[in-house]
ModelCIF file with pLDDT and N, C-alpha, C, O atoms, coordinates in Angstrom:
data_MODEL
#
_entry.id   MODEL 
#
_entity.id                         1 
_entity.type                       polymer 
_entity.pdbx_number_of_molecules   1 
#
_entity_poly.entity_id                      1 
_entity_poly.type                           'polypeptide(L)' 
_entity_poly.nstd_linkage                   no 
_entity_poly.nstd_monomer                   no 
_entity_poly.pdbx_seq_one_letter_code       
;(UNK)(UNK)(UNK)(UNK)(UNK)(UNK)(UNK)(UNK)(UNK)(UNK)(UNK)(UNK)(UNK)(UNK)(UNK)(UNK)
(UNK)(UNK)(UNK)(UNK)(UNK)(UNK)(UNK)(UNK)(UNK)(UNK)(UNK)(UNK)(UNK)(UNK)(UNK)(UNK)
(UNK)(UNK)(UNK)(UNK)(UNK)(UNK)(UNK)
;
_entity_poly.pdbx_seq_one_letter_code_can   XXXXXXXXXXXXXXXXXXXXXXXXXXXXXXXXXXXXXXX 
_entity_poly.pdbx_strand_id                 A 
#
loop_
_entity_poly_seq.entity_id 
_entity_poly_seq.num 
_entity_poly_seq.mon_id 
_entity_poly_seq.hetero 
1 1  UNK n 
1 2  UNK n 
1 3  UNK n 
1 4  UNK n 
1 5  UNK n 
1 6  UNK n 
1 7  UNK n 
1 8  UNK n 
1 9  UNK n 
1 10 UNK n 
1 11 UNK n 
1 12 UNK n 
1 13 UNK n 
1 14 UNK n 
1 15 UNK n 
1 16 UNK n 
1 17 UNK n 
1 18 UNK n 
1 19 UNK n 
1 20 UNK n 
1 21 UNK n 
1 22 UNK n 
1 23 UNK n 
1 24 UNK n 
1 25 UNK n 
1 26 UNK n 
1 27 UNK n 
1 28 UNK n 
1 29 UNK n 
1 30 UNK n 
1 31 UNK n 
1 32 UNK n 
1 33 UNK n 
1 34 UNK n 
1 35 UNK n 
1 36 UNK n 
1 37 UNK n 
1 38 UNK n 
1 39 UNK n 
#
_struct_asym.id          A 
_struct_asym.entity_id   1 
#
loop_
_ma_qa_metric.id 
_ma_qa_metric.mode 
_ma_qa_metric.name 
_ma_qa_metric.software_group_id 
_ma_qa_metric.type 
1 global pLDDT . pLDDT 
2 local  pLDDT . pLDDT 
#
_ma_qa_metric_global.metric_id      1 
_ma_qa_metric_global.metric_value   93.54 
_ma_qa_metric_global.model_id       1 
_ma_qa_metric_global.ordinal_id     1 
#
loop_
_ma_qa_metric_local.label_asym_id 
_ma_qa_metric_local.label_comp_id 
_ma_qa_metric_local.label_seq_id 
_ma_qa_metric_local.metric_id 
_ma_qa_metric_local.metric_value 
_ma_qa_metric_local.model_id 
_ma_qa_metric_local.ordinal_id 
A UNK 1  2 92.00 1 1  
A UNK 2  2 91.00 1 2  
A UNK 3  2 92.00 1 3  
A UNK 4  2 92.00 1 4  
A UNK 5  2 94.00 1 5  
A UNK 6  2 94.00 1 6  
A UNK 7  2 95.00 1 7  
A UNK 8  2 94.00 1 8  
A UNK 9  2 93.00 1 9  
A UNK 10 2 93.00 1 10 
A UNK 11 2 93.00 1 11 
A UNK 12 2 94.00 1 12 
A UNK 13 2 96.00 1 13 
A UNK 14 2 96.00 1 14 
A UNK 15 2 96.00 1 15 
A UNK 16 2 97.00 1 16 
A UNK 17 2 96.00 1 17 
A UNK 18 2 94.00 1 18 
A UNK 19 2 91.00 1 19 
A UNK 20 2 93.00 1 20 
A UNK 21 2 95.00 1 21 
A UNK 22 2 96.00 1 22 
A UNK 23 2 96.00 1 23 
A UNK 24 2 97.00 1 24 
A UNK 25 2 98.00 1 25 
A UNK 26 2 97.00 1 26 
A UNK 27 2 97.00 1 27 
A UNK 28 2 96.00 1 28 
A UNK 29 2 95.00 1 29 
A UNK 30 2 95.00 1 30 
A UNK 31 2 93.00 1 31 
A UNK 32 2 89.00 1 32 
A UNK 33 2 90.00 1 33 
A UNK 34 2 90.00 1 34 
A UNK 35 2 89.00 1 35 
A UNK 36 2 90.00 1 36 
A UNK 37 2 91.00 1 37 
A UNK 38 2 90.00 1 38 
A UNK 39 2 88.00 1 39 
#
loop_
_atom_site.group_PDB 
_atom_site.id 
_atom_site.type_symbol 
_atom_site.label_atom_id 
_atom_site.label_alt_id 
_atom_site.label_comp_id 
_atom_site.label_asym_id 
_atom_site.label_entity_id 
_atom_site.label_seq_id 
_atom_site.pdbx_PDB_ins_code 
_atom_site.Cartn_x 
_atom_site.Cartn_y 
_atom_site.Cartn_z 
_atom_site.occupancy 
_atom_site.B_iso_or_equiv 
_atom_site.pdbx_formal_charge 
_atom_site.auth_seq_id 
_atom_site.auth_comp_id 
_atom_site.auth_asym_id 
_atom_site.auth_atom_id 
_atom_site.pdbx_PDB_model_num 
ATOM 1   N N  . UNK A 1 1  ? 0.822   -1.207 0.000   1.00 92.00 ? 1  UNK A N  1 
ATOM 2   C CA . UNK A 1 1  ? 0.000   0.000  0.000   1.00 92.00 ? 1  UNK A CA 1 
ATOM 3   C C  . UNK A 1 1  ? 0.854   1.254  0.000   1.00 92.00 ? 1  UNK A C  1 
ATOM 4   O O  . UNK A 1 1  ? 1.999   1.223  0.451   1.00 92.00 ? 1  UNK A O  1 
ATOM 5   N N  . UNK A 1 2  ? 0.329   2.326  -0.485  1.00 91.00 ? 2  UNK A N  1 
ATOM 6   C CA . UNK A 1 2  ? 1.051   3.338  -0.422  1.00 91.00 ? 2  UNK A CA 1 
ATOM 7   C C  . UNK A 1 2  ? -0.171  4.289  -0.139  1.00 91.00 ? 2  UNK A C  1 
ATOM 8   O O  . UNK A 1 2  ? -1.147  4.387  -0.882  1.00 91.00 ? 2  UNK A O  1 
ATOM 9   N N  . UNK A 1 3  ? 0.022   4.986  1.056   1.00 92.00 ? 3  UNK A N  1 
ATOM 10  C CA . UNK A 1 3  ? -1.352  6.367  1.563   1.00 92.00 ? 3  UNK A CA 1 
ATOM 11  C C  . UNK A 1 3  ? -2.009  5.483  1.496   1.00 92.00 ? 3  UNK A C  1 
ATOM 12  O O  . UNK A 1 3  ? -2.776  5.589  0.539   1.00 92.00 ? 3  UNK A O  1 
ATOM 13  N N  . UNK A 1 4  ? -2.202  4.076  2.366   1.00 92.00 ? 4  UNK A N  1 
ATOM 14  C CA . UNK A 1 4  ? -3.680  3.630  2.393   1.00 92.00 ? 4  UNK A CA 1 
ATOM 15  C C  . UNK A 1 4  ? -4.399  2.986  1.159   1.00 92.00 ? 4  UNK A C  1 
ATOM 16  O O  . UNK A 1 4  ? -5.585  2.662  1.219   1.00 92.00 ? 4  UNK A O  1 
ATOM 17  N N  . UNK A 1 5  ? -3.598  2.806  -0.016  1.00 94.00 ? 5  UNK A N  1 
ATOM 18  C CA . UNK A 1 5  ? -4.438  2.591  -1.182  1.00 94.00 ? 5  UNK A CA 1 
ATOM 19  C C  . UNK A 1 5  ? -3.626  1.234  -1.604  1.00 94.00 ? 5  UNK A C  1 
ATOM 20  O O  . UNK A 1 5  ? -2.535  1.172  -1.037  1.00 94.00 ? 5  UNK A O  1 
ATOM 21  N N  . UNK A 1 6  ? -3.911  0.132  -2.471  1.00 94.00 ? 6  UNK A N  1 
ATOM 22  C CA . UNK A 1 6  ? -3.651  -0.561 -2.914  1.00 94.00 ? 6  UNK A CA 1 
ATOM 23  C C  . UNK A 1 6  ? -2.594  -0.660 -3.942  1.00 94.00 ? 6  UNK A C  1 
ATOM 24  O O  . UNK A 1 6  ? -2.846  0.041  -4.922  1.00 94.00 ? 6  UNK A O  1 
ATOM 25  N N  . UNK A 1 7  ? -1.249  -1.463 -4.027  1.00 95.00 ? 7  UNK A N  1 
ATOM 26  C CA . UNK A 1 7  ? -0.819  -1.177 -5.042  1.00 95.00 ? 7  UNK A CA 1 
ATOM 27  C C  . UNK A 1 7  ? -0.706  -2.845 -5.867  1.00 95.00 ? 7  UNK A C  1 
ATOM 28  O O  . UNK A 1 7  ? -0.568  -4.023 -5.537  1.00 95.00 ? 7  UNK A O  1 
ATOM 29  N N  . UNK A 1 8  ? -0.808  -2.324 -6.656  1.00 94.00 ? 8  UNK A N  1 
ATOM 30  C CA . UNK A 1 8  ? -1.224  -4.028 -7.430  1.00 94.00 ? 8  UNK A CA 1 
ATOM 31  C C  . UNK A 1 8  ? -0.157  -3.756 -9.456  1.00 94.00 ? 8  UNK A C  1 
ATOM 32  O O  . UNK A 1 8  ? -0.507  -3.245 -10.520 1.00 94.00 ? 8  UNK A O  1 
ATOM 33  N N  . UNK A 1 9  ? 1.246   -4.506 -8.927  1.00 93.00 ? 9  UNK A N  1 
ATOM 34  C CA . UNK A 1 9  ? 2.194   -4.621 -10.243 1.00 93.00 ? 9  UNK A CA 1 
ATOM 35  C C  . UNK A 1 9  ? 1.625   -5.953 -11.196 1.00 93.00 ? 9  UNK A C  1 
ATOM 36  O O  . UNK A 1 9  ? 0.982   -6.934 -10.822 1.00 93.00 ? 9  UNK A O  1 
ATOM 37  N N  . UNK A 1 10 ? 2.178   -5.548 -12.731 1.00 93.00 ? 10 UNK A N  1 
ATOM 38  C CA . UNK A 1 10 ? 1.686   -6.337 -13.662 1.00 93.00 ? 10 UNK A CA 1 
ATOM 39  C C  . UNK A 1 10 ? 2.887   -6.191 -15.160 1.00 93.00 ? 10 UNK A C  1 
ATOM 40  O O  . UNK A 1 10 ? 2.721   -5.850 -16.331 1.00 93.00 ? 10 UNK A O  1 
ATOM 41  N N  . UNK A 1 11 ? 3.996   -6.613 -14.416 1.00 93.00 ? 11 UNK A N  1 
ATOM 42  C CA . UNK A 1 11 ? 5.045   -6.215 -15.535 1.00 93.00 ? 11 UNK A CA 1 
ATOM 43  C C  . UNK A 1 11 ? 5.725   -5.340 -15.163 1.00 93.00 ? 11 UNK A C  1 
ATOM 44  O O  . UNK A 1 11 ? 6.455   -5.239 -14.177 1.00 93.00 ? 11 UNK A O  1 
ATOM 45  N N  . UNK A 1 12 ? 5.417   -4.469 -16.216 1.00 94.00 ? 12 UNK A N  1 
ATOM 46  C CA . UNK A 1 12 ? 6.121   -2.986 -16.315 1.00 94.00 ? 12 UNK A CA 1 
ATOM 47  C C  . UNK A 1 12 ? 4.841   -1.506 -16.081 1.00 94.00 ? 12 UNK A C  1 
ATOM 48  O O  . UNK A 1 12 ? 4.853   -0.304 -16.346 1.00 94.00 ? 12 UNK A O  1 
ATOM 49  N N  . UNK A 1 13 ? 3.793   -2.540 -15.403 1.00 96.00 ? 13 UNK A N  1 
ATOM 50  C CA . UNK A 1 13 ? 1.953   -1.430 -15.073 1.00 96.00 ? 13 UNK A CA 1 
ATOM 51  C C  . UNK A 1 13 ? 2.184   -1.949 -14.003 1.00 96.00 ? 13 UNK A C  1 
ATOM 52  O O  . UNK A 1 13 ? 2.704   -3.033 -13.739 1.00 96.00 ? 13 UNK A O  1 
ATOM 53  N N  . UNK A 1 14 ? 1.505   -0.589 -12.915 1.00 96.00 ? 14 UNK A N  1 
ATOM 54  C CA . UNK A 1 14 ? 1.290   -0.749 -11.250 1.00 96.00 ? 14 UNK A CA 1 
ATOM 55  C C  . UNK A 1 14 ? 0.052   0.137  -11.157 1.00 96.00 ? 14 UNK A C  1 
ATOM 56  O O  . UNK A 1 14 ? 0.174   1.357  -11.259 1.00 96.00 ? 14 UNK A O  1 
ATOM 57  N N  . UNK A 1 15 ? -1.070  -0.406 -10.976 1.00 96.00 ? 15 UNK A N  1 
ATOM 58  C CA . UNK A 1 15 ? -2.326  0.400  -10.807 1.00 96.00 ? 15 UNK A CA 1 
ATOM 59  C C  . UNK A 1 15 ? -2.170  0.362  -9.249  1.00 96.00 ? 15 UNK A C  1 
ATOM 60  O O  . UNK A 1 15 ? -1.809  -0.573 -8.535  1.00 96.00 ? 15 UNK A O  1 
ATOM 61  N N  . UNK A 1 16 ? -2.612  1.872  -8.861  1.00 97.00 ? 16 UNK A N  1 
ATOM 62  C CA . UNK A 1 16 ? -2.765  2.122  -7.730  1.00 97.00 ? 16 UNK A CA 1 
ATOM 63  C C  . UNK A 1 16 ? -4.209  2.871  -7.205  1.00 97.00 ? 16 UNK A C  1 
ATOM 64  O O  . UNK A 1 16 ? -4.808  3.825  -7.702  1.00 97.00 ? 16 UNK A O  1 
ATOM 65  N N  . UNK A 1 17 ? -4.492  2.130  -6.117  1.00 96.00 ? 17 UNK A N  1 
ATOM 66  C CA . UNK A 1 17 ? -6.149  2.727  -5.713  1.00 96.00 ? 17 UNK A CA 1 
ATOM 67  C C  . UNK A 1 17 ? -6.981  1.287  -5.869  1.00 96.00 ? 17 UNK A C  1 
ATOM 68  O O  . UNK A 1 17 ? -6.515  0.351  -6.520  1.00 96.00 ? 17 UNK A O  1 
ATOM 69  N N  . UNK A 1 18 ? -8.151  1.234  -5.253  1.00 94.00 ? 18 UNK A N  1 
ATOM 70  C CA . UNK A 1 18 ? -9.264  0.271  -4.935  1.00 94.00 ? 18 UNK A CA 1 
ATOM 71  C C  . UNK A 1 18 ? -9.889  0.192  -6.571  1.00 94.00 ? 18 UNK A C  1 
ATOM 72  O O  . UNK A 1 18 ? -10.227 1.220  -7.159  1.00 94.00 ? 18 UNK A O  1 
ATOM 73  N N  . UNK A 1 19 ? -9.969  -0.928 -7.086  1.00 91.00 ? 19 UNK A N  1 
ATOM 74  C CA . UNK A 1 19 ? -10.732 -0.952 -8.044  1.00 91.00 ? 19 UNK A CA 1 
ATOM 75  C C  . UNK A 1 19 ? -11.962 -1.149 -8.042  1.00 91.00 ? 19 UNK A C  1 
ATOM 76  O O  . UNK A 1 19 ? -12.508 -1.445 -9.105  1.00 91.00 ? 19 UNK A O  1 
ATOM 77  N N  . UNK A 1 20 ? -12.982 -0.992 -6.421  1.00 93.00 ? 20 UNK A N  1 
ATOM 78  C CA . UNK A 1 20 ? -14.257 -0.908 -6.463  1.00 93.00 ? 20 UNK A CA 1 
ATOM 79  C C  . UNK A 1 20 ? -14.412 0.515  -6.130  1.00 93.00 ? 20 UNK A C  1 
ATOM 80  O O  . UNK A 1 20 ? -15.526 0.719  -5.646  1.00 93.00 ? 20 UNK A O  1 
ATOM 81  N N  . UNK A 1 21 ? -13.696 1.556  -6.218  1.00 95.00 ? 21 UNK A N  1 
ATOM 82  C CA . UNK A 1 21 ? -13.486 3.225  -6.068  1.00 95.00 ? 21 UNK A CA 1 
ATOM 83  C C  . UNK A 1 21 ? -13.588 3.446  -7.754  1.00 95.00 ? 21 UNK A C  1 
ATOM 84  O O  . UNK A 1 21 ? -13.228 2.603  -8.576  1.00 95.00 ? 21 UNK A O  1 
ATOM 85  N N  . UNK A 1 22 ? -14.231 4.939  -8.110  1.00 96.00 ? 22 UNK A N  1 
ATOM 86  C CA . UNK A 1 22 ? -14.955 4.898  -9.535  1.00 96.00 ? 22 UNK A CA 1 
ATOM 87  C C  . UNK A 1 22 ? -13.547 5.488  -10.276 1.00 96.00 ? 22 UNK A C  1 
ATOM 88  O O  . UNK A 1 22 ? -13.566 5.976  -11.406 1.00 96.00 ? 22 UNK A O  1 
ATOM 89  N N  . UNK A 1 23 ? -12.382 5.368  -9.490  1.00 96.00 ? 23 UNK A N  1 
ATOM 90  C CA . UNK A 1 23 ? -11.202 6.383  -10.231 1.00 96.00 ? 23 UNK A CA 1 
ATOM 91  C C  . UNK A 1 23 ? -9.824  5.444  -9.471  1.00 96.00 ? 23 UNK A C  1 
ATOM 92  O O  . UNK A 1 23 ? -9.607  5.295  -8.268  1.00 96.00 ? 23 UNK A O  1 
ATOM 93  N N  . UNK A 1 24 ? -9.216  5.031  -10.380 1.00 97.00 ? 24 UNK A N  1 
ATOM 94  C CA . UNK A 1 24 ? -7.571  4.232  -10.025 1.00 97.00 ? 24 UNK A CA 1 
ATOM 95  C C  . UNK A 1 24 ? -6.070  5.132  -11.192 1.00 97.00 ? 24 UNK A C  1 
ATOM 96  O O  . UNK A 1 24 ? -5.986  5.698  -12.282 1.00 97.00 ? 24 UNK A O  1 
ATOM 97  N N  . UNK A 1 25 ? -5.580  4.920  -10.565 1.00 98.00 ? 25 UNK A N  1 
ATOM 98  C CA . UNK A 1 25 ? -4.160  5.455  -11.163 1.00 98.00 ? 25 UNK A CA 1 
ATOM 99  C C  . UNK A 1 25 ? -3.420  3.915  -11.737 1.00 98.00 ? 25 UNK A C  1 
ATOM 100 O O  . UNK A 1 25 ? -3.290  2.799  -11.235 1.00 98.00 ? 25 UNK A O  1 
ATOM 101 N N  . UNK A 1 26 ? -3.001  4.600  -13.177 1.00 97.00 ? 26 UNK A N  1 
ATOM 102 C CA . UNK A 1 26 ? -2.413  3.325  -14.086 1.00 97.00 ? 26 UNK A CA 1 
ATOM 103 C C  . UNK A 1 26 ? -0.969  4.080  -14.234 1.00 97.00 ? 26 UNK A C  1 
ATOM 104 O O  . UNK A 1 26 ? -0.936  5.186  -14.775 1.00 97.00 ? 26 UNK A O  1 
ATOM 105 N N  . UNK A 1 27 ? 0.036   3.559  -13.819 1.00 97.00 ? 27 UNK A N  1 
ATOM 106 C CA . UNK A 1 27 ? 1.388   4.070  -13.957 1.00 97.00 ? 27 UNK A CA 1 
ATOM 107 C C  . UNK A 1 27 ? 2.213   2.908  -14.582 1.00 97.00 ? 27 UNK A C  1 
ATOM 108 O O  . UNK A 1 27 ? 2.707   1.942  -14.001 1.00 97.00 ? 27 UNK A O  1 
ATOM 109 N N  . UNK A 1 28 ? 2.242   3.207  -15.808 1.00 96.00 ? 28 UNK A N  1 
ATOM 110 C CA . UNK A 1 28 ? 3.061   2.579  -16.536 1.00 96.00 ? 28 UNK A CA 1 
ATOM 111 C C  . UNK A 1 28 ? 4.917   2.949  -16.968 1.00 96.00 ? 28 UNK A C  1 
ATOM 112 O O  . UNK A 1 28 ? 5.162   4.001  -17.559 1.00 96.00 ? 28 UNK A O  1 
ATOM 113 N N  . UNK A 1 29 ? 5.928   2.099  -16.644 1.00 95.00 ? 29 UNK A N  1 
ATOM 114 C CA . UNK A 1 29 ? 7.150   2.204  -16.724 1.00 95.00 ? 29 UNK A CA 1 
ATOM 115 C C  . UNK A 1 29 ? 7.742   2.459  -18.032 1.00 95.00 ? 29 UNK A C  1 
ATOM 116 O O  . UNK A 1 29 ? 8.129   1.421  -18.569 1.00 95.00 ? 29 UNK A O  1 
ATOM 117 N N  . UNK A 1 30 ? 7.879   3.237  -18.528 1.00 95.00 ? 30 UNK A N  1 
ATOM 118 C CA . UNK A 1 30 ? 8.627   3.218  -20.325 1.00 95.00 ? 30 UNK A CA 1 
ATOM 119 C C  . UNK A 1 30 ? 9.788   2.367  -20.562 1.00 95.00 ? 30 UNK A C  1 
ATOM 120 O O  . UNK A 1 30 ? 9.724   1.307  -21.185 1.00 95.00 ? 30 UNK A O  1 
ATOM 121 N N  . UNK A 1 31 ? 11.045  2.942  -19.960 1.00 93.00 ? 31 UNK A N  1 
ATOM 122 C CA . UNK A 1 31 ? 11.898  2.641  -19.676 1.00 93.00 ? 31 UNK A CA 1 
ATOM 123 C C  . UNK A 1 31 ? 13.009  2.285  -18.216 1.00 93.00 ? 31 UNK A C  1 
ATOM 124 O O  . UNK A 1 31 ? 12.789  3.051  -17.278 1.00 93.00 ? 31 UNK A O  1 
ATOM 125 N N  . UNK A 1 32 ? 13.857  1.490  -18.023 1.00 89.00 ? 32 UNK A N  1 
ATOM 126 C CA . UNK A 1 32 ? 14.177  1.759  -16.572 1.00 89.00 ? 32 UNK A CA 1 
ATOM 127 C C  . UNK A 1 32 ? 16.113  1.604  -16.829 1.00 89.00 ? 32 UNK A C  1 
ATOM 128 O O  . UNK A 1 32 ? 16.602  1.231  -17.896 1.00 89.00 ? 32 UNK A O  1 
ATOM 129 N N  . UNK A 1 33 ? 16.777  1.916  -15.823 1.00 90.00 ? 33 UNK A N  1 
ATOM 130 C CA . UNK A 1 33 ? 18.115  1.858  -16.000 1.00 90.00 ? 33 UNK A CA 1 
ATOM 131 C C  . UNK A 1 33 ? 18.475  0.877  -14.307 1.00 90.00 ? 33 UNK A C  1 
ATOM 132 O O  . UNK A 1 33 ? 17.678  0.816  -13.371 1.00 90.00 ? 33 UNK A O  1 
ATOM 133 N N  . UNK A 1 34 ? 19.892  0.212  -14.348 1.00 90.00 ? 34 UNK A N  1 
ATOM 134 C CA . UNK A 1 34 ? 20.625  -0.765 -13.593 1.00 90.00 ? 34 UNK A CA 1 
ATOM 135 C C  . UNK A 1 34 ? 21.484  0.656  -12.890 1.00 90.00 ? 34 UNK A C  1 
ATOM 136 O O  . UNK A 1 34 ? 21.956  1.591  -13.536 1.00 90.00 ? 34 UNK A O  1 
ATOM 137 N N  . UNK A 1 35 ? 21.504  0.508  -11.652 1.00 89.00 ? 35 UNK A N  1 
ATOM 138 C CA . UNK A 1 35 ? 22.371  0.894  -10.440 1.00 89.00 ? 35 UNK A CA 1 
ATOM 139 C C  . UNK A 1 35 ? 22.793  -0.014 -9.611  1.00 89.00 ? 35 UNK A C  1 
ATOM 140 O O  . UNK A 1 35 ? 22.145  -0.432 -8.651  1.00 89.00 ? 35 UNK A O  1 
ATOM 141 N N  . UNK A 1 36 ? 23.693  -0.301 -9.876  1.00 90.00 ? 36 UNK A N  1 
ATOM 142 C CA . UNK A 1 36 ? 24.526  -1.495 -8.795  1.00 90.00 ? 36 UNK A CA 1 
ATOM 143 C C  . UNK A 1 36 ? 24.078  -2.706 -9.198  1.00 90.00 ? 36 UNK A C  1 
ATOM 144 O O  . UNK A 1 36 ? 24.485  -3.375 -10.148 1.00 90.00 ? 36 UNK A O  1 
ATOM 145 N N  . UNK A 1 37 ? 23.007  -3.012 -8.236  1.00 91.00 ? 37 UNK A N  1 
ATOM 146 C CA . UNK A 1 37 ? 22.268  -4.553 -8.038  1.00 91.00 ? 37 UNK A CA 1 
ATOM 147 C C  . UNK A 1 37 ? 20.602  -4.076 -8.042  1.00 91.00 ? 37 UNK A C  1 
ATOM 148 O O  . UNK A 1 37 ? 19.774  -4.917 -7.692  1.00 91.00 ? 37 UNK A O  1 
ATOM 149 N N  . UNK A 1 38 ? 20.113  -2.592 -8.483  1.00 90.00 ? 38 UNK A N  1 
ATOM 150 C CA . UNK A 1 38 ? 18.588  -2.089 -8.410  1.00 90.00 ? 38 UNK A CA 1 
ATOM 151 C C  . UNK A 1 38 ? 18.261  -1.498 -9.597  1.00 90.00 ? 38 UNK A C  1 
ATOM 152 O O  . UNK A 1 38 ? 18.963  -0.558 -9.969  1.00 90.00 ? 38 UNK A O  1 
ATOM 153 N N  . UNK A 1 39 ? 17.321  -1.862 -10.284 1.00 88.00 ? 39 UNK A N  1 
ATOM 154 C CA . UNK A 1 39 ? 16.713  -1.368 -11.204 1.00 88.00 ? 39 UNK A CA 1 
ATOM 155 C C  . UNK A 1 39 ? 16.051  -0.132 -10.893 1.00 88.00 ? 39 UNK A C  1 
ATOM 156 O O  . UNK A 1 39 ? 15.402  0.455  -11.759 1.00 88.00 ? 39 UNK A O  1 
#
């Protein structure tokens, strides 16, 4: 959870918020870069 809300990953998509709430956040990753041993 992040603020209480749900976070639910699917790849490179992390929808965040209740999907029985009439509004969710879709945050999708484009690209990502390697630091050390962390993406």
């Amino acid at each position: 959870e992040y603020k209480g809300k749900p976070l639910v990953r699917s790849g490179n998509t992390i929808y965040y918020g209740d999907m029985n709430d009439p509004y969710v956040v879709c945050l999708s990753i484009k690209d990502s870069e390697e630091l050390k041993n962390i993406t």
